[in-house]
PDB file of N, CA and C in Angstrom:
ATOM      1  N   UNK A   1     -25.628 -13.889  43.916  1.00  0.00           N
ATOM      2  CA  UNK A   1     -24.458 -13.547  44.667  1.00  0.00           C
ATOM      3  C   UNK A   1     -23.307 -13.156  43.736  1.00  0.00           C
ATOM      4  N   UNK A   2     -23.346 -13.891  43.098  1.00  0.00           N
ATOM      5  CA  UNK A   2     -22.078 -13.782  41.837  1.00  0.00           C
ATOM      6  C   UNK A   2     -22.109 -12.421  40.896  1.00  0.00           C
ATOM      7  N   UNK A   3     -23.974 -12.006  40.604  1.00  0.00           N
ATOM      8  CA  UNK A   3     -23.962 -10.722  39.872  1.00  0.00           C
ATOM      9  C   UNK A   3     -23.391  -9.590  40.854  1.00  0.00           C
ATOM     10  N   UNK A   4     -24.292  -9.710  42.444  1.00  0.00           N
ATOM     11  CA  UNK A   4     -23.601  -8.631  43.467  1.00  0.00           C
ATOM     12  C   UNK A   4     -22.315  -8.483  43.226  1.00  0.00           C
ATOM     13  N   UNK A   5     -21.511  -9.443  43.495  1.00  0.00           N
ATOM     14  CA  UNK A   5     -19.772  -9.333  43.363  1.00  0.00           C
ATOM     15  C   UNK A   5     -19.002  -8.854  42.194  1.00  0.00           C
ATOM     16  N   UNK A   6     -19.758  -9.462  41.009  1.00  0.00           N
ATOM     17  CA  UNK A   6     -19.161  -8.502  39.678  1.00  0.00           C
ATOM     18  C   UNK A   6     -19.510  -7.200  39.413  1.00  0.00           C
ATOM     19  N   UNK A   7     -21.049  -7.073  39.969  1.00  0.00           N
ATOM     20  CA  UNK A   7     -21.270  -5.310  40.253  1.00  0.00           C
ATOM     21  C   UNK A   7     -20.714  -4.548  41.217  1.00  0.00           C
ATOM     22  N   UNK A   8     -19.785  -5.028  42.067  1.00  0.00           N
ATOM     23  CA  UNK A   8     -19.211  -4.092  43.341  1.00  0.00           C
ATOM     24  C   UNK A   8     -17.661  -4.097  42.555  1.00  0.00           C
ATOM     25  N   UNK A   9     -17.093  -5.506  41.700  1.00  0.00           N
ATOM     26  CA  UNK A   9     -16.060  -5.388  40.799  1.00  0.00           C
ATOM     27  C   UNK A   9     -15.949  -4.747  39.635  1.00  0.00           C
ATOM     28  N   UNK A  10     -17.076  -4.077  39.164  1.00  0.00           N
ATOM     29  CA  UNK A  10     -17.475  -2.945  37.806  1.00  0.00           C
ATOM     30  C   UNK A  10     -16.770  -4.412  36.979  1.00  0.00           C
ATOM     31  N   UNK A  11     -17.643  -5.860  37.305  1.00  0.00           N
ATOM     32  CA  UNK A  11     -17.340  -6.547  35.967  1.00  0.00           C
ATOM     33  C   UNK A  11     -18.275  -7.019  35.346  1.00  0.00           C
ATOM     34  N   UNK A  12     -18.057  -7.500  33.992  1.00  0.00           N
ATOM     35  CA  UNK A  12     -19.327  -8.012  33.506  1.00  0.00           C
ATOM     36  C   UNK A  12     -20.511  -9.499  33.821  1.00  0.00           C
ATOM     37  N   UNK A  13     -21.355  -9.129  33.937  1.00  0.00           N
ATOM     38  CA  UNK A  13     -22.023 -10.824  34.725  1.00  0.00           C
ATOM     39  C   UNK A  13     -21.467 -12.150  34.272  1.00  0.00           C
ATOM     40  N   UNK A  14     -21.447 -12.071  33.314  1.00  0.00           N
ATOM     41  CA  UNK A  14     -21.050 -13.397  32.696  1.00  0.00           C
ATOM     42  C   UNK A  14     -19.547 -13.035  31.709  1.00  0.00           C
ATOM     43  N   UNK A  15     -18.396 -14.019  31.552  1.00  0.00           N
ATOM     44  CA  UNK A  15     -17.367 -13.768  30.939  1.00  0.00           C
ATOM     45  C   UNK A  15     -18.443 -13.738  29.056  1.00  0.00           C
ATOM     46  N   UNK A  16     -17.698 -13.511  28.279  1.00  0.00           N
ATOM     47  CA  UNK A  16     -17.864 -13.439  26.338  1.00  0.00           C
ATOM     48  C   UNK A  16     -18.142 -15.034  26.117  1.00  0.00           C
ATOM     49  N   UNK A  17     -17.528 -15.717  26.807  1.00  0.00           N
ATOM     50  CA  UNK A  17     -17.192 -16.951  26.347  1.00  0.00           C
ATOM     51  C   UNK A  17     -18.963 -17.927  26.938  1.00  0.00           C
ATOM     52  N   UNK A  18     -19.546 -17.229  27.743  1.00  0.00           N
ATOM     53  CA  UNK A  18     -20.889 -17.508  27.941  1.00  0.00           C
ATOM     54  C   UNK A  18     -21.856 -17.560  27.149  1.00  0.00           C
ATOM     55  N   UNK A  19     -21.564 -16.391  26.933  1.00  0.00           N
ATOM     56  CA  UNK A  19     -22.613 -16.545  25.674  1.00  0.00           C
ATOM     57  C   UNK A  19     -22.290 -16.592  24.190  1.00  0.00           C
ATOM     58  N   UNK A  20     -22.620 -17.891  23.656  1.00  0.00           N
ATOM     59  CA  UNK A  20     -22.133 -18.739  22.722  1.00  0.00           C
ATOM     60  C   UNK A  20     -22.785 -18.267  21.253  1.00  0.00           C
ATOM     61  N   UNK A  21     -24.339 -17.912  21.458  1.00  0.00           N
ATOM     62  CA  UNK A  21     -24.750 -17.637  20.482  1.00  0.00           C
ATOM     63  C   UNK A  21     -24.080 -16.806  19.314  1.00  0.00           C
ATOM     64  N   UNK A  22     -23.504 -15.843  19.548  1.00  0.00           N
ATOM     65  CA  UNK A  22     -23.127 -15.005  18.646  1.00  0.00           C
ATOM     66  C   UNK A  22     -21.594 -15.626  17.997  1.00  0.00           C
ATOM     67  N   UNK A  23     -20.829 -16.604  18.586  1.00  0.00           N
ATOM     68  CA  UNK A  23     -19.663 -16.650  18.635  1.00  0.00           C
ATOM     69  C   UNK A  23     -20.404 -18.029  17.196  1.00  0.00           C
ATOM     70  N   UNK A  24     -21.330 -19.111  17.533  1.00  0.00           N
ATOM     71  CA  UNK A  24     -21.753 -20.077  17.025  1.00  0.00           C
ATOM     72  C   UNK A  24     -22.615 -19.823  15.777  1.00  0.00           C
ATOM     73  N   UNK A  25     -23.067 -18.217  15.647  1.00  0.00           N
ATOM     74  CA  UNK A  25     -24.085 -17.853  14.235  1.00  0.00           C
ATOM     75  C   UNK A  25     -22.696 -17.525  13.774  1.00  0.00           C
ATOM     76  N   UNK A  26     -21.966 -16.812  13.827  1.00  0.00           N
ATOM     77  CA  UNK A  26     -21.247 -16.458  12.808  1.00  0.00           C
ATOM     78  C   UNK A  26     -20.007 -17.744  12.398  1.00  0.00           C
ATOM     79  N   UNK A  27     -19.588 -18.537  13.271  1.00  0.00           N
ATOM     80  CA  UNK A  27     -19.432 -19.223  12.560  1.00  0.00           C
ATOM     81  C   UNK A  27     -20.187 -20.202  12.204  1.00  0.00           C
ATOM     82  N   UNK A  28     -21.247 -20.243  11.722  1.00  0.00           N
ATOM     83  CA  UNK A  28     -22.343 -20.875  10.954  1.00  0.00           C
ATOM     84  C   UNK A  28     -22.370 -19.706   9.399  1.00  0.00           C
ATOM     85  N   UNK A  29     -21.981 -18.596   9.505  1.00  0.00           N
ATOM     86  CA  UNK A  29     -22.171 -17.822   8.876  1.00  0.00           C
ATOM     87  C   UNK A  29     -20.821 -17.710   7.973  1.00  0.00           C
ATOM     88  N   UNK A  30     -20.000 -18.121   8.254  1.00  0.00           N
ATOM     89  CA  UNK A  30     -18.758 -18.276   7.770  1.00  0.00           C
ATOM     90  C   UNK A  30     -18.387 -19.616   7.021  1.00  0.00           C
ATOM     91  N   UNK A  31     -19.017 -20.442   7.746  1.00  0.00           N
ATOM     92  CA  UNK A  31     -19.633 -21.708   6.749  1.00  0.00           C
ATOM     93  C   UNK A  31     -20.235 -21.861   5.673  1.00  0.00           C
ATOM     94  N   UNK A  32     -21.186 -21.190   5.809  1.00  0.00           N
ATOM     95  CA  UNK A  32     -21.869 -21.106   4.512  1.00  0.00           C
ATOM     96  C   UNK A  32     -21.224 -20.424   3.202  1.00  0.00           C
ATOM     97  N   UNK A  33     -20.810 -19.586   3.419  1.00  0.00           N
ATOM     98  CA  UNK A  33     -19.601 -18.547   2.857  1.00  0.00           C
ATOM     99  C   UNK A  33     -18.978 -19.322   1.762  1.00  0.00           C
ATOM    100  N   UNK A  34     -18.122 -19.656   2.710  1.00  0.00           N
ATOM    101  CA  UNK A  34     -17.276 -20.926   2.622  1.00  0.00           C
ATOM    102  C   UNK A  34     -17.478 -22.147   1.952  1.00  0.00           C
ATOM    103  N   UNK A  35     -18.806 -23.131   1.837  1.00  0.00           N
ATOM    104  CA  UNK A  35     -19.027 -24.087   1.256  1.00  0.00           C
ATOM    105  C   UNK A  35     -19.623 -23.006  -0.163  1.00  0.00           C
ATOM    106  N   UNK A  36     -19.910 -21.918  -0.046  1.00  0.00           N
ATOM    107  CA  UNK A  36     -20.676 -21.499  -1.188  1.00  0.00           C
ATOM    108  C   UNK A  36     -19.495 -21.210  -2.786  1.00  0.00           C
ATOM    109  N   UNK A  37     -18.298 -21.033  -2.118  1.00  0.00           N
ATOM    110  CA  UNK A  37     -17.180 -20.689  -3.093  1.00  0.00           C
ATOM    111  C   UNK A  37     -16.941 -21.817  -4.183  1.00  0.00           C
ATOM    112  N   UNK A  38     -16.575 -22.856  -3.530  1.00  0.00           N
ATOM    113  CA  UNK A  38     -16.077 -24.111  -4.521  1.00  0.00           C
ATOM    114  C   UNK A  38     -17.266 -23.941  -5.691  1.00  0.00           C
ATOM    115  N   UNK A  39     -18.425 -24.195  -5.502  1.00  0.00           N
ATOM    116  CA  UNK A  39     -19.267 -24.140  -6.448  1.00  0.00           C
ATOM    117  C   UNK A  39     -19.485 -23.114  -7.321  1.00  0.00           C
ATOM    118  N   UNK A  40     -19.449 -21.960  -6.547  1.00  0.00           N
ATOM    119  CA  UNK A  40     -19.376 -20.802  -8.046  1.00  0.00           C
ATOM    120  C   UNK A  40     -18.066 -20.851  -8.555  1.00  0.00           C
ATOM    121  N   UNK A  41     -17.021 -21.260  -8.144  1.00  0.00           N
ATOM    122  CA  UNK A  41     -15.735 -21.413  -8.981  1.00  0.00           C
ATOM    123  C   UNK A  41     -15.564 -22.415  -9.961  1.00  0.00           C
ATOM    124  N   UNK A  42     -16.717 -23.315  -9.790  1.00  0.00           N
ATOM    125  CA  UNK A  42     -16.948 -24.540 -10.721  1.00  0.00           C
ATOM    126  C   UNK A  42     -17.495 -23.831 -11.599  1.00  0.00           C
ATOM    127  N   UNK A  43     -18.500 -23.245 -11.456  1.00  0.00           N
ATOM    128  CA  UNK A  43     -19.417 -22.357 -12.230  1.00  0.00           C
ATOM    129  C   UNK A  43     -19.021 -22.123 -13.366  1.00  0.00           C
ATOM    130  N   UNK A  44     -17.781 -20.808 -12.670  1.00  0.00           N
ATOM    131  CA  UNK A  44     -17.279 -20.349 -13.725  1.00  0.00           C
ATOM    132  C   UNK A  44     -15.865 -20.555 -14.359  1.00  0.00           C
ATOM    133  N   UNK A  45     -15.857 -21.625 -14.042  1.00  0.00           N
ATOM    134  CA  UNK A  45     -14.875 -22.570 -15.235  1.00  0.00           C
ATOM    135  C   UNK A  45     -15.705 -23.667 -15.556  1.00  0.00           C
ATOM    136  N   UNK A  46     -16.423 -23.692 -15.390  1.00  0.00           N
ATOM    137  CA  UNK A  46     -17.628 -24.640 -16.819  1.00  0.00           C
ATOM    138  C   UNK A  46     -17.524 -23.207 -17.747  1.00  0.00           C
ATOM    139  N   UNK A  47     -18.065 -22.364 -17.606  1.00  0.00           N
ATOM    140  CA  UNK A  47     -18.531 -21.165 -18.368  1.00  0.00           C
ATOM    141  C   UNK A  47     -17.221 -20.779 -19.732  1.00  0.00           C
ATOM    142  N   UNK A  48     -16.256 -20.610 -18.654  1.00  0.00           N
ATOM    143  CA  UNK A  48     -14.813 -20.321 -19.556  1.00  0.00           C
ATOM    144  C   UNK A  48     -14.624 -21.064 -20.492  1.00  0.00           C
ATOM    145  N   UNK A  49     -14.815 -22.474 -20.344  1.00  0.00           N
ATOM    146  CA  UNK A  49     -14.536 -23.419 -21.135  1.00  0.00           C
ATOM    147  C   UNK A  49     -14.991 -22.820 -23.238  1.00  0.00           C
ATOM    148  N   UNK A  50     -14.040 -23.730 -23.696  1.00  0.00           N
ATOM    149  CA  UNK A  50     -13.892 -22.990 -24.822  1.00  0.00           C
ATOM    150  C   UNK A  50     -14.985 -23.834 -25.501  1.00  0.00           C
ATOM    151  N   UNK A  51     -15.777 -24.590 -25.721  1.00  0.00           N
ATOM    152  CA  UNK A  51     -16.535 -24.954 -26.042  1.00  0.00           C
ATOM    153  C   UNK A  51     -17.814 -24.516 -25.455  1.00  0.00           C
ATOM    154  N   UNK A  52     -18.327 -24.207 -24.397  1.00  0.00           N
ATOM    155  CA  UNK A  52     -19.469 -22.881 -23.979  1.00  0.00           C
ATOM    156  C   UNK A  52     -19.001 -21.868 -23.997  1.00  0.00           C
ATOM    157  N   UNK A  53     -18.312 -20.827 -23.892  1.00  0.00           N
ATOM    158  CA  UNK A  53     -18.102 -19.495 -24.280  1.00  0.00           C
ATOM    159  C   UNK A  53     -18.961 -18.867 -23.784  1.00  0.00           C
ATOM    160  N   UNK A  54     -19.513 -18.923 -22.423  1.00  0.00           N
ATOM    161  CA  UNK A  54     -20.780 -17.765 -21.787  1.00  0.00           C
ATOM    162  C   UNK A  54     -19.699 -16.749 -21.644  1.00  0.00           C
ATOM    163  N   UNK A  55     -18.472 -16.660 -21.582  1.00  0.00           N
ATOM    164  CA  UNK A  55     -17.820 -15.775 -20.490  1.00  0.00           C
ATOM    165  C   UNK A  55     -16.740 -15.267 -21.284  1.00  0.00           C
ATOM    166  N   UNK A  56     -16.567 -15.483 -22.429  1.00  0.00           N
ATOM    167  CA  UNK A  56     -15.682 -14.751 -23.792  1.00  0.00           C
ATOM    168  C   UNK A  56     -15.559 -13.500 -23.449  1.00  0.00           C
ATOM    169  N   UNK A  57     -14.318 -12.834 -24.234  1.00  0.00           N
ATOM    170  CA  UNK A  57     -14.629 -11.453 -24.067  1.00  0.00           C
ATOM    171  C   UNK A  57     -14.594 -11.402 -25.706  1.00  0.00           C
ATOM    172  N   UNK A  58     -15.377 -10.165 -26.238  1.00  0.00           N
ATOM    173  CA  UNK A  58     -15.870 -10.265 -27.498  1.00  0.00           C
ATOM    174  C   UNK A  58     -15.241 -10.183 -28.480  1.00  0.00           C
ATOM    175  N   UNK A  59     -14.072  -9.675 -28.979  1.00  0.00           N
ATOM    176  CA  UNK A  59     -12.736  -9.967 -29.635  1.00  0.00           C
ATOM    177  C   UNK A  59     -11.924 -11.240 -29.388  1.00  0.00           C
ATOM    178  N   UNK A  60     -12.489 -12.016 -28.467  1.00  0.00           N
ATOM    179  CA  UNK A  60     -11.695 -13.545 -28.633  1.00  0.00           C
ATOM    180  C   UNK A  60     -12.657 -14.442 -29.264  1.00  0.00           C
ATOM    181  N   UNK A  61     -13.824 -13.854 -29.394  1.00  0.00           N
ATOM    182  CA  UNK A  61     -14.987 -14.686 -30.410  1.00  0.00           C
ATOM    183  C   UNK A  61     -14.350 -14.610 -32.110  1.00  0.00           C
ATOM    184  N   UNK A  62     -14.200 -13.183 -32.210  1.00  0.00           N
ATOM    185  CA  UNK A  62     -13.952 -12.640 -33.014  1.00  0.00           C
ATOM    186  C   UNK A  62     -12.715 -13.513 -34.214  1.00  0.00           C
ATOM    187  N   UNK A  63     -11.728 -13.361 -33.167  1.00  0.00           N
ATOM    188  CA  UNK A  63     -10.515 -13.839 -33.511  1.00  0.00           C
ATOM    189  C   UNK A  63     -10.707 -15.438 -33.881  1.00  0.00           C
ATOM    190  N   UNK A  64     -11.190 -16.134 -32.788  1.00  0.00           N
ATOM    191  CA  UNK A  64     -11.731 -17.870 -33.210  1.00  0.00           C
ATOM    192  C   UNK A  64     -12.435 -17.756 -34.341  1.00  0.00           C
ATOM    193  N   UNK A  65     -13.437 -17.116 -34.894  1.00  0.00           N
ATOM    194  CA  UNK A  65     -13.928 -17.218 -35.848  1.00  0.00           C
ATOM    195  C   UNK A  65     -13.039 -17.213 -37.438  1.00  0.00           C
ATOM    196  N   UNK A  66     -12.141 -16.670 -36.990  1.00  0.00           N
ATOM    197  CA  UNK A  66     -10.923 -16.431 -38.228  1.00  0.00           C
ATOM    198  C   UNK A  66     -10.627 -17.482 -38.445  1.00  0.00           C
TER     199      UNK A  66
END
């Protein structure tokens, strides 16, 4: 009854807010994102650190060595 009435109203069957799935993957998807940052930012300030040096640029090797 309810689809008849939204089809004689040119509206959609169900409001956006029905269907959840898409609204609930992405933010699942935005989560992940999200928890994934802190850790590569740890990453790469372990890396920077002046005692590992993965992430030097090659004239500041240079120069420490002096």
């Amino acid at each position: 009854m309810m689809v008849s009435l939204a089809r004689r109203l040119e509206l959609p069957a169900a409001p956006w807010f029905i269907h959840r799935v898409h609204v609930a993957a992405l933010a699942q998807d935005a989560a992940l994102v999200v928890s994934a940052l802190p850790e590569a930012a740890r990453d790469i300030a372990l890396m920077v650190r002046v005692e590992v040096g993965e992430v030097a640029e090659p004239w500041s090797l240079a120069v420490a060595a002096l």
